[in-house]
C-alpha atoms as a PDB file:
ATOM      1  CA  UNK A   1      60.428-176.377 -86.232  1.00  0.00           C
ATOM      2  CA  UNK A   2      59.494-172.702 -86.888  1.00  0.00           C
ATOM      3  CA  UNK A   3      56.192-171.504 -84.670  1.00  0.00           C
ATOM      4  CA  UNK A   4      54.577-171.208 -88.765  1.00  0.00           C
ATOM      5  CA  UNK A   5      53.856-173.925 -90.242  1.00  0.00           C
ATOM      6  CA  UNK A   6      54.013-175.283 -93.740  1.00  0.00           C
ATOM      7  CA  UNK A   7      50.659-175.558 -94.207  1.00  0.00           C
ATOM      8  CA  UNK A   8      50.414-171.543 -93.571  1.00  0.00           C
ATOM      9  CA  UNK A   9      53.352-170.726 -96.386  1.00  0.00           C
ATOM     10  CA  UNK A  10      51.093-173.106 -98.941  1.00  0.00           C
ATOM     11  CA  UNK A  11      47.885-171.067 -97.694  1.00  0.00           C
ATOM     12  CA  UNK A  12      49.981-167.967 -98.475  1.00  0.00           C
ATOM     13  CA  UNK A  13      51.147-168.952-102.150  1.00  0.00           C
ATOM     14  CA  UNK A  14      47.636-170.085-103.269  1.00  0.00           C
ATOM     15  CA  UNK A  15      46.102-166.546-101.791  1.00  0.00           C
ATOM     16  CA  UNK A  16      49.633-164.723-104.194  1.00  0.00           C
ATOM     17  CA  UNK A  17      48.253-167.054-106.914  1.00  0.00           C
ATOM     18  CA  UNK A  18      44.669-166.275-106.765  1.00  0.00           C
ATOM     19  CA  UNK A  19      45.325-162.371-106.181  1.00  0.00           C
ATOM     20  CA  UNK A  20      47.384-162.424-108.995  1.00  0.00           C
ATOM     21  CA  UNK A  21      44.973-163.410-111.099  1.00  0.00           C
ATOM     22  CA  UNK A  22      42.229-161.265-109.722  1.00  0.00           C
ATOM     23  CA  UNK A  23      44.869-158.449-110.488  1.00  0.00           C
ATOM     24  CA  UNK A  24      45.331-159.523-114.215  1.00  0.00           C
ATOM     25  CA  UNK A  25      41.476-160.219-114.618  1.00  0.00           C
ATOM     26  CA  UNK A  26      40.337-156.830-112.994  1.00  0.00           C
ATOM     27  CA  UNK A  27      42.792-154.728-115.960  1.00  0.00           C
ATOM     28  CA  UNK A  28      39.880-155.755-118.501  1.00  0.00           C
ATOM     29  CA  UNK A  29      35.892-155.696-117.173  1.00  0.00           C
ATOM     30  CA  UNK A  30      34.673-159.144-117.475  1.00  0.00           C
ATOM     31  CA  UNK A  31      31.369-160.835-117.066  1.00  0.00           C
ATOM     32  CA  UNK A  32      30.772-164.845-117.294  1.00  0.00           C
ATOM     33  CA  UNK A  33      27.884-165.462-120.026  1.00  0.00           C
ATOM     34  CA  UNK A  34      25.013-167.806-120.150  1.00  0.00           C
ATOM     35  CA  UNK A  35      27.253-170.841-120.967  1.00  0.00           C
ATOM     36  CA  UNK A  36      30.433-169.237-118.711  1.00  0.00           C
ATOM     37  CA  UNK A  37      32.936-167.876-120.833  1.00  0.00           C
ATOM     38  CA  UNK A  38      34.178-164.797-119.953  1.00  0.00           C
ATOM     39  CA  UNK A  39      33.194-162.323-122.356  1.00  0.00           C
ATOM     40  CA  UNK A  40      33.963-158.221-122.202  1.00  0.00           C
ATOM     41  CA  UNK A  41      31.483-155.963-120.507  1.00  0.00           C
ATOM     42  CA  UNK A  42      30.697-152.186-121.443  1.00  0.00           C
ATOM     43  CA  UNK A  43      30.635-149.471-118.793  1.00  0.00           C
ATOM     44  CA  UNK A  44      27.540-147.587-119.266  1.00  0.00           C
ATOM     45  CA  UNK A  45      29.747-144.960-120.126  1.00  0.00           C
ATOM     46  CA  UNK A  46      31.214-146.527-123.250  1.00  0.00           C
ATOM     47  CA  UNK A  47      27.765-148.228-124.024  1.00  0.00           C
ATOM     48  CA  UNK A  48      25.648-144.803-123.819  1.00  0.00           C
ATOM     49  CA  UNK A  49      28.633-143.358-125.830  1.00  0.00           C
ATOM     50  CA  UNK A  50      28.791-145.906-128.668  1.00  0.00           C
ATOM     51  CA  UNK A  51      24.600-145.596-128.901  1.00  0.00           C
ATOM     52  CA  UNK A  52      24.632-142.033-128.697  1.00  0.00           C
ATOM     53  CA  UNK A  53      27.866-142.139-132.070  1.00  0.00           C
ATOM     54  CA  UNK A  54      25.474-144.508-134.011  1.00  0.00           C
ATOM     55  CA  UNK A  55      22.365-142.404-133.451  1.00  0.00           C
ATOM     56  CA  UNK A  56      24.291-139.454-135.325  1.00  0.00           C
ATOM     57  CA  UNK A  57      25.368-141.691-138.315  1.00  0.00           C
ATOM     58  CA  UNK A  58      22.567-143.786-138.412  1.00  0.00           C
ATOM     59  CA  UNK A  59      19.823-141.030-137.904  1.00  0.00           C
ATOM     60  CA  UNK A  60      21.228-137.760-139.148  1.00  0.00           C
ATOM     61  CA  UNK A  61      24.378-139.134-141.169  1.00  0.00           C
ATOM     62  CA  UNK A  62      26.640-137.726-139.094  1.00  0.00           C
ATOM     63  CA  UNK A  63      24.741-134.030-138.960  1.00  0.00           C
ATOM     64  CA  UNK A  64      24.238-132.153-136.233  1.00  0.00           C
ATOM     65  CA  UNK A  65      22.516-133.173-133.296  1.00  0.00           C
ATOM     66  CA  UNK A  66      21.772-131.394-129.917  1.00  0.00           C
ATOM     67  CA  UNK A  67      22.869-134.001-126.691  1.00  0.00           C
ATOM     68  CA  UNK A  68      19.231-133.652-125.390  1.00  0.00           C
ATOM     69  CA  UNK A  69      17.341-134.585-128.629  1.00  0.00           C
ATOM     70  CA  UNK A  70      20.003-138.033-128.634  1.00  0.00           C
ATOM     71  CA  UNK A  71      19.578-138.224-124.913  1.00  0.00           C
ATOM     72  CA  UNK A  72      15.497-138.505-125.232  1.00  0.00           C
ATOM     73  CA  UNK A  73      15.427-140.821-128.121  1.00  0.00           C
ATOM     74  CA  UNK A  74      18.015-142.882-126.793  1.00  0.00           C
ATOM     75  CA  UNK A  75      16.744-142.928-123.183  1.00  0.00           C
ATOM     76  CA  UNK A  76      20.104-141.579-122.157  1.00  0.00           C
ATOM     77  CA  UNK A  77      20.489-139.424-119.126  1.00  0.00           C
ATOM     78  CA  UNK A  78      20.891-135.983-120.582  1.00  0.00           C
ATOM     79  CA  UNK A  79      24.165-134.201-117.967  1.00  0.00           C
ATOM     80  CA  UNK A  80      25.810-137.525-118.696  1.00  0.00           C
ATOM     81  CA  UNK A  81      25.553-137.858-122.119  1.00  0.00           C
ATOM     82  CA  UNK A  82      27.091-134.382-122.186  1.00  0.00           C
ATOM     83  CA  UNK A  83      29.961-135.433-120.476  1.00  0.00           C
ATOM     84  CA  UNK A  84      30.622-138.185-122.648  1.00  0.00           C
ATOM     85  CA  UNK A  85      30.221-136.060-125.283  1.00  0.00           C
ATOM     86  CA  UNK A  86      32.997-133.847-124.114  1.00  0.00           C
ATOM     87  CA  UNK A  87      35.224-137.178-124.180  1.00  0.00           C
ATOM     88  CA  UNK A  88      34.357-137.407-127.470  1.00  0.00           C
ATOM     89  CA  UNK A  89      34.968-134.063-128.772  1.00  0.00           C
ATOM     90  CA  UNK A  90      38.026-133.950-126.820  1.00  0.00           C
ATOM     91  CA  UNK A  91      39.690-137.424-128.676  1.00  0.00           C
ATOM     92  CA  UNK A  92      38.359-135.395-131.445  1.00  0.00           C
ATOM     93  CA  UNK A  93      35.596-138.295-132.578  1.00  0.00           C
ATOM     94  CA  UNK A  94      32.621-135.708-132.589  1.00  0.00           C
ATOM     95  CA  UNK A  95      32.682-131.517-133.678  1.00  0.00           C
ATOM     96  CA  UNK A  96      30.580-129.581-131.482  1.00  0.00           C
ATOM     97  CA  UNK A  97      28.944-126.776-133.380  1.00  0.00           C
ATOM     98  CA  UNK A  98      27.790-123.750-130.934  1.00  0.00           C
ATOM     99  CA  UNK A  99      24.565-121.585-132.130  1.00  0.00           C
ATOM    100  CA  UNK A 100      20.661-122.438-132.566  1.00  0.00           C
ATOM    101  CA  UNK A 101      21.239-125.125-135.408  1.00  0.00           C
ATOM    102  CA  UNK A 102      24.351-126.129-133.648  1.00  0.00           C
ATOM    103  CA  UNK A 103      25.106-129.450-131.834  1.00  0.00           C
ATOM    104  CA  UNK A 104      27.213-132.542-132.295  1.00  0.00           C
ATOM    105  CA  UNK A 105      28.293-134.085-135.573  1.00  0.00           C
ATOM    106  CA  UNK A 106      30.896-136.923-136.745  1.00  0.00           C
ATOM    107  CA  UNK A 107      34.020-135.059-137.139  1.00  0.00           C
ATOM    108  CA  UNK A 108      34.622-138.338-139.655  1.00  0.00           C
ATOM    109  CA  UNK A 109      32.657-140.289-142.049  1.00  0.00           C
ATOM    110  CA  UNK A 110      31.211-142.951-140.151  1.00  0.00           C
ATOM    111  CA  UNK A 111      33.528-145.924-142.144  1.00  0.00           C
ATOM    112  CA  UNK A 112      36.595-143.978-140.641  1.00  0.00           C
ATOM    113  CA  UNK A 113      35.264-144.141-136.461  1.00  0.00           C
ATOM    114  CA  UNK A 114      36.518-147.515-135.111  1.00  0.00           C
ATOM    115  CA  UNK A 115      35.200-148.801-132.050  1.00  0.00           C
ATOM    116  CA  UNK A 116      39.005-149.018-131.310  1.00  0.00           C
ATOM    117  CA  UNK A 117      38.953-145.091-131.492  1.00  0.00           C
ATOM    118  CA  UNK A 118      35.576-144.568-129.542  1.00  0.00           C
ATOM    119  CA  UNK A 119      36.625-147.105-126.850  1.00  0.00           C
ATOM    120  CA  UNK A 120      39.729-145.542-126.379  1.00  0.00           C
ATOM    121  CA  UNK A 121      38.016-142.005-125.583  1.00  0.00           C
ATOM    122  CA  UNK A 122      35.888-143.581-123.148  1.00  0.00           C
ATOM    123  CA  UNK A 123      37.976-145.977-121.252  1.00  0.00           C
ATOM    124  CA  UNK A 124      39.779-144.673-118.686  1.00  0.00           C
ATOM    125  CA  UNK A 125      43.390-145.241-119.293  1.00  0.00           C
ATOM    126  CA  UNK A 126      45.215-148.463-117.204  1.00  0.00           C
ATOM    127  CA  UNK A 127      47.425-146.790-114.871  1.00  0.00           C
ATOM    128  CA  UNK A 128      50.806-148.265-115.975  1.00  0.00           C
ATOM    129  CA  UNK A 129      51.320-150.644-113.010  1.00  0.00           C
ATOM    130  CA  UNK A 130      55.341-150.756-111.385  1.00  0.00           C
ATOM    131  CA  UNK A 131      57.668-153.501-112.838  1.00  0.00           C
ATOM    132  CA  UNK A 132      58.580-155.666-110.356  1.00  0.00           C
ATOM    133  CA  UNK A 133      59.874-158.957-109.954  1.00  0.00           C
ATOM    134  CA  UNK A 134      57.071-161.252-110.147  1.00  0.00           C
ATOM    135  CA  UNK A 135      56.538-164.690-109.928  1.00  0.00           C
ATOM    136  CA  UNK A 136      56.523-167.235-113.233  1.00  0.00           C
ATOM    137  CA  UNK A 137      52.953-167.708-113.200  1.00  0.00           C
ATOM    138  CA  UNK A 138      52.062-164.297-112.825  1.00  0.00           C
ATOM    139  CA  UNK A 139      54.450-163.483-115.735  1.00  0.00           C
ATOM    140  CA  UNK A 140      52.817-165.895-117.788  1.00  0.00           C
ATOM    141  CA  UNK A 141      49.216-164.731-117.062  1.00  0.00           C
ATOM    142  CA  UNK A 142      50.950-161.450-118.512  1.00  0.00           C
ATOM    143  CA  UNK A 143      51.916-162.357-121.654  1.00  0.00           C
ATOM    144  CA  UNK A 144      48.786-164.678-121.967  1.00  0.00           C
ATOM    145  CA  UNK A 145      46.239-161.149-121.087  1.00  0.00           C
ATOM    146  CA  UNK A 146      48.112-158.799-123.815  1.00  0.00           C
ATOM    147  CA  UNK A 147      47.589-161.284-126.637  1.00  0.00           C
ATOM    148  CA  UNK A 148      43.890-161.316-125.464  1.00  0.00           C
ATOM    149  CA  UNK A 149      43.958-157.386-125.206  1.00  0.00           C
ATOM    150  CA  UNK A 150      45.713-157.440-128.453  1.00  0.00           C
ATOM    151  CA  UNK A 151      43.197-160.011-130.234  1.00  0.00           C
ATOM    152  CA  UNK A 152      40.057-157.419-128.351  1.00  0.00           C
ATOM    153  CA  UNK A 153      41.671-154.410-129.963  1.00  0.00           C
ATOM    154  CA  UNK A 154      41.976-156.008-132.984  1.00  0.00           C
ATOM    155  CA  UNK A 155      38.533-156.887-133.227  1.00  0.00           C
ATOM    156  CA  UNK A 156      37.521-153.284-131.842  1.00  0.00           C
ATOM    157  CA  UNK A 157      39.394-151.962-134.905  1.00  0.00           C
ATOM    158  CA  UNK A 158      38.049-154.058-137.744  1.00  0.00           C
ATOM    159  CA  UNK A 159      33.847-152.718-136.665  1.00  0.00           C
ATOM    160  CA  UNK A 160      33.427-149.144-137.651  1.00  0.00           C
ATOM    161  CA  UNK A 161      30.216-146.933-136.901  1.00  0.00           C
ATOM    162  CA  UNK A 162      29.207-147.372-140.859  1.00  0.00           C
ATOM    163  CA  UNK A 163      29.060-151.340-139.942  1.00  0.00           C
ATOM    164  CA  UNK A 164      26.889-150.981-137.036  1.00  0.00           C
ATOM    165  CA  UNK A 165      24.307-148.818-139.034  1.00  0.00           C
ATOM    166  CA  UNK A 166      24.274-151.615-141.509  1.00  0.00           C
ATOM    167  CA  UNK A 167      23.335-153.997-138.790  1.00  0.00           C
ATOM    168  CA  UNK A 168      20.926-152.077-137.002  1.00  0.00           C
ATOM    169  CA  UNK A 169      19.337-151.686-140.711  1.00  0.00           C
ATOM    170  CA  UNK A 170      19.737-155.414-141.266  1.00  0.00           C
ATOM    171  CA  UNK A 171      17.686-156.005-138.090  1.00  0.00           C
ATOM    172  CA  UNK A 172      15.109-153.783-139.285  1.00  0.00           C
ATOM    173  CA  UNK A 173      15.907-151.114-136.843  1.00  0.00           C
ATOM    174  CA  UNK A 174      13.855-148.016-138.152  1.00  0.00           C
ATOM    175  CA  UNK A 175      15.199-143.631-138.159  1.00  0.00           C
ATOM    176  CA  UNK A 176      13.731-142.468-134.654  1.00  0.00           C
ATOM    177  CA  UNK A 177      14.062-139.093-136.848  1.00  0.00           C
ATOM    178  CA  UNK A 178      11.103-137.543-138.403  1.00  0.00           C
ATOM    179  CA  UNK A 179      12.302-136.736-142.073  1.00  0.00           C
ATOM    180  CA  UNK A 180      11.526-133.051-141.914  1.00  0.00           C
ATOM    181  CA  UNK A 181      14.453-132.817-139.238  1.00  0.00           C
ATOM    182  CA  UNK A 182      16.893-134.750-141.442  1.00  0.00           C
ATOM    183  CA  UNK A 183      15.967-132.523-143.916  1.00  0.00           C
ATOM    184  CA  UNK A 184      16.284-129.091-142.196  1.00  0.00           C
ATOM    185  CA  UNK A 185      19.710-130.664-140.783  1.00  0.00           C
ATOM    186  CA  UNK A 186      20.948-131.077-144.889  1.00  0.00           C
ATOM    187  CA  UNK A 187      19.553-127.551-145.947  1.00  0.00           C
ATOM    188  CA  UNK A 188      21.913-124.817-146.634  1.00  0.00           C
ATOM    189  CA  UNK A 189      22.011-121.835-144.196  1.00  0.00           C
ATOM    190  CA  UNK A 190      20.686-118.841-145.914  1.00  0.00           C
END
């Protein structure tokens, strides 16, 4: 008889099991809901992000806006929204305009953004992990989390900005804009 014994090894392939999991489960943010399923949660990051996209296409229709004018009407701290704004501009979602009636605008038309697009400028990138031999199970919950991510990217991809304006005007959400700023944002520069 070994000085370990089995009941040690079986303690030590449920605690691989369960930290394999943990491992799989901690690649994608996840909360449990009211009725426990596991549904996707948004970093602040990506959330403030996502608001601050829909305030320029829902409010200004994609015109210029200066980060602290979004940041106060969407309650947004102002330094970060300016660093998610240099995300943005970076993955080339927003143009930043320099000058006294510069600011941020859509570099698209809003039906062209994707949340696929805006997520992906946001999210930090998953650090390709080392192949190594693993065990069955682990392989399996593998396969089984890319067809999720696939099926979450897919989803991502099918809502554009344009279909969350429509919502937010569907649920009666009204412009935080006064209509003399939309329409000094429209006029020609003389």
């Amino acid at each position: 008889m070994s000085w370990i014994d089995s009941s040690y090894w079986t303690q030590i392939r449920e605690l691989v099991k369960v930290s394999v999991v943990k491992k799989f489960l901690k690649k994608f943010r996840y909360r449990f809901g009211n009725e426990g399923i596991m549904a996707v949660k948004l970093s602040r990051e990506e959330q403030y992000g996502i608001m601050a996209l829909v305030d320029l296409a829902y409010n200004l229709n994609g015109g210029p806006a200066q980060v602290r004018q979004i940041a106060r009407r969407q309650k947004i701290p102002q330094r970060f929204l300016e660093q998610i704004f240099a995300k943005l501009r970076q993955s080339e979602v927003v143009i930043g305009k320099r000058g006294p009636r510069g600011g941020y605008s859509l570099a698209k038309d809003p039906k062209e953004i994707r949340l696929e697009e805006v997520m992906k400028a946001l999210r930090p990138k998953l650090q390709e992990e080392e192949k190594m031999e693993v065990p069955a199970l682990a392989g399996l919950i593998d396969t089984v989390w890319s067809e999720i991510e696939g099926s979450f990217q897919s989803t991502l991809r099918g809502v554009s900005l344009a279909n969350l304006c429509q919502r937010a005007k569907d649920l009666g959400i009204e412009d935080t804009v006064p209509a003399e700023v939309v329409a000094a944002v429209k006029a020609p520069v003389a």
